[in-house]
Protein backbone atom coordinates (compact mmCIF):
# COMPACT_ATOMS: atom_id res chain seq x y z
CA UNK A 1 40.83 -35.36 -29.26
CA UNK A 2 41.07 -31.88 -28.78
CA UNK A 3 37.62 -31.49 -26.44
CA UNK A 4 35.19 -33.60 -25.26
CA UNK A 5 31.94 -32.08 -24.07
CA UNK A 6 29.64 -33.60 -21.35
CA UNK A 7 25.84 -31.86 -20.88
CA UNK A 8 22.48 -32.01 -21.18
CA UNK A 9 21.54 -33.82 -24.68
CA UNK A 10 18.58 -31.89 -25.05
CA UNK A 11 16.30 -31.01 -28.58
CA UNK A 12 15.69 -27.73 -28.72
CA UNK A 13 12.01 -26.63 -30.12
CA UNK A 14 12.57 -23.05 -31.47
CA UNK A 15 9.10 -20.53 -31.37
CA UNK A 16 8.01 -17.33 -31.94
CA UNK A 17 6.23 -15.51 -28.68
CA UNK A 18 4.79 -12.31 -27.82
CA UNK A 19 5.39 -11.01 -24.48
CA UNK A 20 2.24 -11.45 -23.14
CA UNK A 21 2.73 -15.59 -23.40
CA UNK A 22 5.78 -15.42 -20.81
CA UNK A 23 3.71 -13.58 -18.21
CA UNK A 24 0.42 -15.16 -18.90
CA UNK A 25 2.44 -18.48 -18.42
CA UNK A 26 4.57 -16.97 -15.28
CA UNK A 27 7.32 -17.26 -16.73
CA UNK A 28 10.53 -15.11 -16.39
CA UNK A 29 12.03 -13.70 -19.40
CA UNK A 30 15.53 -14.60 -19.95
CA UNK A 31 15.91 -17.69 -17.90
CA UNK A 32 15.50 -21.16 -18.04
CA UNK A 33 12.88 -22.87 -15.79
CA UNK A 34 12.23 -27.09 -15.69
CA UNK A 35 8.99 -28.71 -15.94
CA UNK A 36 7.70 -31.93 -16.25
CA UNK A 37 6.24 -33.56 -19.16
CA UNK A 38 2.97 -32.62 -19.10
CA UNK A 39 3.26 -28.83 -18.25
CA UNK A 40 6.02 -29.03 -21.46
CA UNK A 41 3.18 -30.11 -23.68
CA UNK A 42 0.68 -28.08 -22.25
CA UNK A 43 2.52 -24.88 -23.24
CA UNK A 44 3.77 -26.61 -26.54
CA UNK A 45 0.40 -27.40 -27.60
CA UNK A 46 -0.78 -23.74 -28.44
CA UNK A 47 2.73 -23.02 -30.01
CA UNK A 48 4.02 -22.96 -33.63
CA UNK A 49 7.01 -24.56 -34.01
CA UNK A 50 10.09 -22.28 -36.11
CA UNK A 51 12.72 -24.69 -36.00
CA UNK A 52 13.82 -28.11 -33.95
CA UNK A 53 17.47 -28.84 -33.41
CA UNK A 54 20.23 -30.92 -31.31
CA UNK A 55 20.96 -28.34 -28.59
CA UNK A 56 22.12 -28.27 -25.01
CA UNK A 57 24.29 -26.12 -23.85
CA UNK A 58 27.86 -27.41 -23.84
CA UNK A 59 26.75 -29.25 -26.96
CA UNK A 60 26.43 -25.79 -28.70
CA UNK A 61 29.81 -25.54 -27.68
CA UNK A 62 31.26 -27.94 -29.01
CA UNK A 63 29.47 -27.96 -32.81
CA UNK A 64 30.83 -24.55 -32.94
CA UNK A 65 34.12 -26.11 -32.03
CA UNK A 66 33.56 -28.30 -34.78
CA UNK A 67 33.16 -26.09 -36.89
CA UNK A 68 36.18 -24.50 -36.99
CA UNK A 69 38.30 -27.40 -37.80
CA UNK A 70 38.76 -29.18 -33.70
CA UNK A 71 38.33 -32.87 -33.80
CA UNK A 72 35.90 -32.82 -30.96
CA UNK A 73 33.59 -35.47 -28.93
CA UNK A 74 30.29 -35.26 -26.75
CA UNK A 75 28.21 -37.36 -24.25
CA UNK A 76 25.02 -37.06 -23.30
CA UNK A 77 22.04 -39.13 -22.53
CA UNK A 78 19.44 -39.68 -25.12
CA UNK A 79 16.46 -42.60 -25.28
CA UNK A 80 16.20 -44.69 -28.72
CA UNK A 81 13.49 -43.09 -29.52
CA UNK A 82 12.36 -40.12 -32.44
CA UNK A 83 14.01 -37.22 -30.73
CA UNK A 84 17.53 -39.54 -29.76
CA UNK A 85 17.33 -40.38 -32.92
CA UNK A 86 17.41 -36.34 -34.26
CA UNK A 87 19.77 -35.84 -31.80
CA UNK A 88 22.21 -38.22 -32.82
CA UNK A 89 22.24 -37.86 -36.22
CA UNK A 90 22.60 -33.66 -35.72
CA UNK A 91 25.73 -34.37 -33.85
CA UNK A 92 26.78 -36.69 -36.63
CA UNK A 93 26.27 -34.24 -39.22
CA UNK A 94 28.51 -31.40 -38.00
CA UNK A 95 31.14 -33.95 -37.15
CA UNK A 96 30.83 -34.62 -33.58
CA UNK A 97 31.87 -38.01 -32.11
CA UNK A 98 29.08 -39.39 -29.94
CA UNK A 99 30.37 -41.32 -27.28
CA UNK A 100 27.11 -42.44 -25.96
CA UNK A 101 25.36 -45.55 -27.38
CA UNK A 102 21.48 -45.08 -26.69
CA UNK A 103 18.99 -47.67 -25.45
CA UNK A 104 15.56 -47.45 -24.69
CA UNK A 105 14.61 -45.83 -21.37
CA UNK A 106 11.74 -45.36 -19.61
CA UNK A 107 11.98 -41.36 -19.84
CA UNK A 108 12.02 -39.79 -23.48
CA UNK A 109 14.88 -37.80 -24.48
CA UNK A 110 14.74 -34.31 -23.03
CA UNK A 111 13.54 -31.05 -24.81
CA UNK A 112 13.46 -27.46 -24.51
CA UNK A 113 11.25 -25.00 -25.61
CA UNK A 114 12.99 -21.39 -26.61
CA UNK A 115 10.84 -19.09 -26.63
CA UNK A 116 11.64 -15.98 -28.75
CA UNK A 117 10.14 -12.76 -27.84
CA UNK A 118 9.92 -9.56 -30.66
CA UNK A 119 13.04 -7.98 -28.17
CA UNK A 120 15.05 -11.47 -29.51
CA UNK A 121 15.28 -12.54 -26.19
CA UNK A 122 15.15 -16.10 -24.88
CA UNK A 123 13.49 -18.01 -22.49
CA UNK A 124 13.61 -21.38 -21.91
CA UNK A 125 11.31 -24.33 -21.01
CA UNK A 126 12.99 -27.60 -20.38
CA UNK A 127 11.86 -30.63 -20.24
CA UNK A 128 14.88 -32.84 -19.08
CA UNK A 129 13.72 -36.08 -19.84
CA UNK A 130 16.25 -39.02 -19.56
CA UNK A 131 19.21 -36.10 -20.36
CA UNK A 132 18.88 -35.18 -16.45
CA UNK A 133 19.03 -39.40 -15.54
CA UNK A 134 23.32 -39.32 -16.65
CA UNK A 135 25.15 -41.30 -13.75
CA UNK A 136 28.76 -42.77 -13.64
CA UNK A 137 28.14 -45.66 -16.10
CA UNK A 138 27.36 -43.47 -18.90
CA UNK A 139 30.95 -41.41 -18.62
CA UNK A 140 33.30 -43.09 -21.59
CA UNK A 141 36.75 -42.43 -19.32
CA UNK A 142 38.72 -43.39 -22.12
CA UNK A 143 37.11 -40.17 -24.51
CA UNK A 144 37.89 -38.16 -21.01
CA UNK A 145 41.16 -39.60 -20.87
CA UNK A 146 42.10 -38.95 -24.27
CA UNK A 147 40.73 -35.48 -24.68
CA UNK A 148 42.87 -32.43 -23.14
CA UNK A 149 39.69 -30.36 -22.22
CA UNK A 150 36.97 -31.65 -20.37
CA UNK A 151 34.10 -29.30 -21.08
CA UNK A 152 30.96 -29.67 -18.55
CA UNK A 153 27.71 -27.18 -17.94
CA UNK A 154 26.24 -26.31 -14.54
CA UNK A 155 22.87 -27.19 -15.89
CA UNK A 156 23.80 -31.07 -15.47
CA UNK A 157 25.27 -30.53 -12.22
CA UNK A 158 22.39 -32.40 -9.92
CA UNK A 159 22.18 -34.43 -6.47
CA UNK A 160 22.55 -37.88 -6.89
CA UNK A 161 23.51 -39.88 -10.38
CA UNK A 162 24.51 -36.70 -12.34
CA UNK A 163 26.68 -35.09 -9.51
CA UNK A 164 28.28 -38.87 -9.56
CA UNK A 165 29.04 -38.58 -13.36
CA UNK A 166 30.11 -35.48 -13.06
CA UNK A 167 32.41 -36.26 -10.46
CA UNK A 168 33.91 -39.12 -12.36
CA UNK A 169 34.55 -37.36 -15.28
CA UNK A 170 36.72 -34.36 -13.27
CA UNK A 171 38.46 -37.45 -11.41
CA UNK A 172 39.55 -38.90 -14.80
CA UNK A 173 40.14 -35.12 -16.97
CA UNK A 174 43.37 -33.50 -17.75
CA UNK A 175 41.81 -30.00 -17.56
CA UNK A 176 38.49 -29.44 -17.08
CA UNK A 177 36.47 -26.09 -17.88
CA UNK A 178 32.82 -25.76 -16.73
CA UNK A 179 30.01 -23.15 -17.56
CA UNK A 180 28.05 -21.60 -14.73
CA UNK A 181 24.99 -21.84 -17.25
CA UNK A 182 22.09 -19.88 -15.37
CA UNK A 183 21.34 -17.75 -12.50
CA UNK A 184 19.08 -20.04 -10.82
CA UNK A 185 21.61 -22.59 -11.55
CA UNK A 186 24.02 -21.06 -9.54
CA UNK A 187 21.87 -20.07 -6.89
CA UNK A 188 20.38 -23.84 -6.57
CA UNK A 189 23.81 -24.85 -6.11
CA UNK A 190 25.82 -22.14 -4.58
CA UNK A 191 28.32 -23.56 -2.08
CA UNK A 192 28.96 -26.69 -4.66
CA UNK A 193 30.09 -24.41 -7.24
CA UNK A 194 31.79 -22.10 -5.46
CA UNK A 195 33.85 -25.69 -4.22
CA UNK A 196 33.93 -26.56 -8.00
CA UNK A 197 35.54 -23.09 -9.16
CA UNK A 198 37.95 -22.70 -6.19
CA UNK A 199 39.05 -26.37 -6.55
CA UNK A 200 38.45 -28.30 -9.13
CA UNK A 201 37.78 -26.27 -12.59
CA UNK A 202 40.90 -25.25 -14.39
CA UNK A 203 38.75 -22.66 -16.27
CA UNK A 204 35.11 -20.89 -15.52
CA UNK A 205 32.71 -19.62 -18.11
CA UNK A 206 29.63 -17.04 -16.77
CA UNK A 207 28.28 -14.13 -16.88
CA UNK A 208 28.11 -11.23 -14.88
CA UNK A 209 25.27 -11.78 -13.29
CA UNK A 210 26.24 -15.85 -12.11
CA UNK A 211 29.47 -14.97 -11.56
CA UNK A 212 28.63 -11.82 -9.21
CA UNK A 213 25.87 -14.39 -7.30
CA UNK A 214 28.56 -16.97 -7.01
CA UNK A 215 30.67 -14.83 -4.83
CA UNK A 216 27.62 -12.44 -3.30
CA UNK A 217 29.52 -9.23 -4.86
CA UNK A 218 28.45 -5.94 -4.88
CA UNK A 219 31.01 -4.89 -7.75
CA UNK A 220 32.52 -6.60 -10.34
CA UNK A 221 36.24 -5.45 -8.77
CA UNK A 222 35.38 -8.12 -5.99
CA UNK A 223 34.99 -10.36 -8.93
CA UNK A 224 38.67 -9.35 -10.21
CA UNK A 225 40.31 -9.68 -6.79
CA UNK A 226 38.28 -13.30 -6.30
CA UNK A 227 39.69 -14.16 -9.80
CA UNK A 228 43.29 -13.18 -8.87
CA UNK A 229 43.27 -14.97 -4.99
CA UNK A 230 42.31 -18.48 -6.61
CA UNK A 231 44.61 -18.36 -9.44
CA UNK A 232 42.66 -19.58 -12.18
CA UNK A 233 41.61 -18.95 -15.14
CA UNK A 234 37.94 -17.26 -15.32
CA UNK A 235 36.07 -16.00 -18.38
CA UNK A 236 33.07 -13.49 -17.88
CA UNK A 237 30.57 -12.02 -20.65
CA UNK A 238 28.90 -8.60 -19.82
CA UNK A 239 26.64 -8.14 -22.49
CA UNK A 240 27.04 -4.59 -24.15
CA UNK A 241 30.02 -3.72 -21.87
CA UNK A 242 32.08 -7.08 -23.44
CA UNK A 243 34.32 -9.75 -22.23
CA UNK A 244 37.00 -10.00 -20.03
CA UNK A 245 39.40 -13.18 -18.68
CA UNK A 246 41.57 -13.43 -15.83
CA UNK A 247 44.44 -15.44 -15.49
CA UNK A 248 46.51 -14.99 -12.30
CA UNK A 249 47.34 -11.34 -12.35
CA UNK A 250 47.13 -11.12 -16.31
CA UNK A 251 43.67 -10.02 -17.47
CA UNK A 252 42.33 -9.20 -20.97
CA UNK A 253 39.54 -7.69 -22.10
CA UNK A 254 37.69 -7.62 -25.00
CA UNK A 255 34.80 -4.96 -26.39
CA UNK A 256 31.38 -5.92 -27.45
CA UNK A 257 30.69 -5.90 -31.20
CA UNK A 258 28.50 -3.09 -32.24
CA UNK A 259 25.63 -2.20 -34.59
CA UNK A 260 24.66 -5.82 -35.19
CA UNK A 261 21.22 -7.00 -35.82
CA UNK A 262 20.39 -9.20 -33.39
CA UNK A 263 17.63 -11.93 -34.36
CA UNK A 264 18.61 -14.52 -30.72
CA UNK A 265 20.47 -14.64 -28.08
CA UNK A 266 19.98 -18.25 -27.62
CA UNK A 267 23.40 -19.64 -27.92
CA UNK A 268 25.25 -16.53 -27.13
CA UNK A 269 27.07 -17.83 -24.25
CA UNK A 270 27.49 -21.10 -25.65
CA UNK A 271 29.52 -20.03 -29.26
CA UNK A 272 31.37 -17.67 -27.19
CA UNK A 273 32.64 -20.44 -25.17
CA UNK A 274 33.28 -22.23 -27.87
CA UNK A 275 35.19 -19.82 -29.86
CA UNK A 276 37.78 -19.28 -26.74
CA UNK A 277 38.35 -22.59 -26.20
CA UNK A 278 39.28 -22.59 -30.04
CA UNK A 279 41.65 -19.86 -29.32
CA UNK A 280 42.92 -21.35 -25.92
CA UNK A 281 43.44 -24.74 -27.96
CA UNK A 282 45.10 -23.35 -31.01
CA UNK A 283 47.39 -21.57 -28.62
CA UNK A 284 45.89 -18.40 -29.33
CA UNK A 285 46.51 -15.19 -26.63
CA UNK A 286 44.14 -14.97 -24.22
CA UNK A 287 43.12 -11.53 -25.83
CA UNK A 288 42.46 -13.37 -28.94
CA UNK A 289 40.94 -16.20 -27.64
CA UNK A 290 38.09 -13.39 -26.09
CA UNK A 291 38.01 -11.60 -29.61
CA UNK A 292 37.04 -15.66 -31.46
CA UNK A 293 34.58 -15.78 -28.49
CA UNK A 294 33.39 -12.56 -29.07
CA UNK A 295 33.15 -12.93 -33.21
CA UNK A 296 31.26 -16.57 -32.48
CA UNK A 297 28.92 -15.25 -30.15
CA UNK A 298 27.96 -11.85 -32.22
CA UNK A 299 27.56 -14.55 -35.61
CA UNK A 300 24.72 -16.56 -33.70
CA UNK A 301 22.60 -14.05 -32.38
CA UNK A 302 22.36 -12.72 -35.66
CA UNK A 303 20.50 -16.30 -36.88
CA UNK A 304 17.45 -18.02 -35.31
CA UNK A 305 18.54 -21.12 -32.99
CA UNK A 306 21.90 -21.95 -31.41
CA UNK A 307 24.02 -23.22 -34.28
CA UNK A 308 25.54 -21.55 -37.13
CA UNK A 309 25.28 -22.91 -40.26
């Protein structure tokens, strides 16, 4: 297996918002904030409902690996219950292995609420549900073993069971690549990522913005030089201005795509990903690798949701 994926098995509940909902709701545009069940159904309750679909991060990733021919694999935690059951059999469809056999658990499998404003920007309401409950026993180390990317998102990284899981899974990868996934993310677990990027991850996905919080920099040339002094491989998106990866003293770059109309940005981050790991599997150049990225990530935001059809 090419790359096996481990996240947050979350369904994603796609709707239509005006801006006023976000603040009225104190909200912040853009990023993702957890609740708990109730305050998910409270908002959901005076919602209309687009589009429902297996989502999660990393899990976006790897259906768009799928997609373009990879023999892939995924695990995440889902309950047997109406919304496993979805989740499963979206994975299925778009040729995913799942190694993760559900049973039923006390917490319902987790959803998220995307919220779509008229400026196609996406905010986020997740419910984790029994997605955020993954510990040690529900890592398959033979799919880990036997895939040559280990593919993980900072949204699952947690105290306790999930840190444990996570753990095991590194212990057990041949090269493992990790997204930074959200600002708060990072700056709810600073000092552990900053261990995981120096020391454990092979390759880093993030943005600007994470990857500038990470390291407290002023300028993204502090970025650069951080890149260069740990001597791996890190991949950063910056919106309008591009892409850019650096690899020991080698970096690429690669320019935004222009005049496109964009619909979404939810799954931006998560086809680009995708679409240079398809590169960086397919032993692509790293400048190509950043141009698939780039071509994945401008296809999706041109569609409603996070997967391309």
């Amino acid at each position: 297996m090419k790359i096996l994926g481990i996240g947050n098995a979350i369904v994603d509940v796609i709707c239509k918002v005006e801006d006023k909902f976000i603040t009225q709701n104190n909200l912040t545009k853009s990023t993702m904030k957890l609740v708990d069940e109730a305050e998910f159904k409270k908002l959901l309750s005076s919602l209309k409902i687009e589009e429902t679909v297996s989502g999660g991060s990393v899990a976006n990733s790897i259906v768009g690996l799928s997609q373009l021919g990879n023999k892939v694999g995924f695990i995440g935690k889902v309950s047997d219950d109406n919304l496993g059951n979805k989740y499963e059999e979206g994975l299925k469809k778009e040729k995913v292995e799942f190694f993760y056999s559900k049973k039923k658990e006390t917490i319902p499998t987790g959803t998220c609420l995307i919220l779509i404003t008229p400026d196609s920007e996406r905010t986020m309401v997740t419910f984790l549900g029994t997605a955020g409950k993954i510990n040690e026993n529900d890592i398959n180390t033979n799919a880990v073993k036997s895939s040559e990317i280990l593919f993980l998102e900072g949204y699952l990284w947690d105290e306790g069971e999930p840190k444990k899981a996570f753990e095991k899974a590194i212990n057990n990868a041949n090269k493992v690549a990790m997204s930074l996934s959200d600002l708060f993310c990072v700056e709810r677990h600073k000092p552990h990522f900053l261990d995981l990027v120096k020391n454990k991850l092979d390759i880093t996905f993030a943005n600007e913005q994470e990857i500038m919080s990470l390291i407290n920099a002023k300028k993204f040339d502090e970025v650069i030089n951080f890149a260069k002094e740990i001597n791996k491989l890190i991949v950063i998106t910056r919106g309008d201005k591009g892409a850019v990866a650096i690899n020991e003293n080698d970096i690429a770059e690669c320019s935004a795509k222009s005049n496109l109309k964009i619909k979404d940005l939810t799954g931006a981050g998560d086809l680009f990903a995708g679409g240079f790991l398809h590169g960086l599997i397919n032993n692509k150049s790293t400048k190509e690798s950043l141009e698939t990225g780039t071509e994945m990530s401008s296809k999706v935001i041109q569609i409603i949701g996070a997967r391309l059809n």
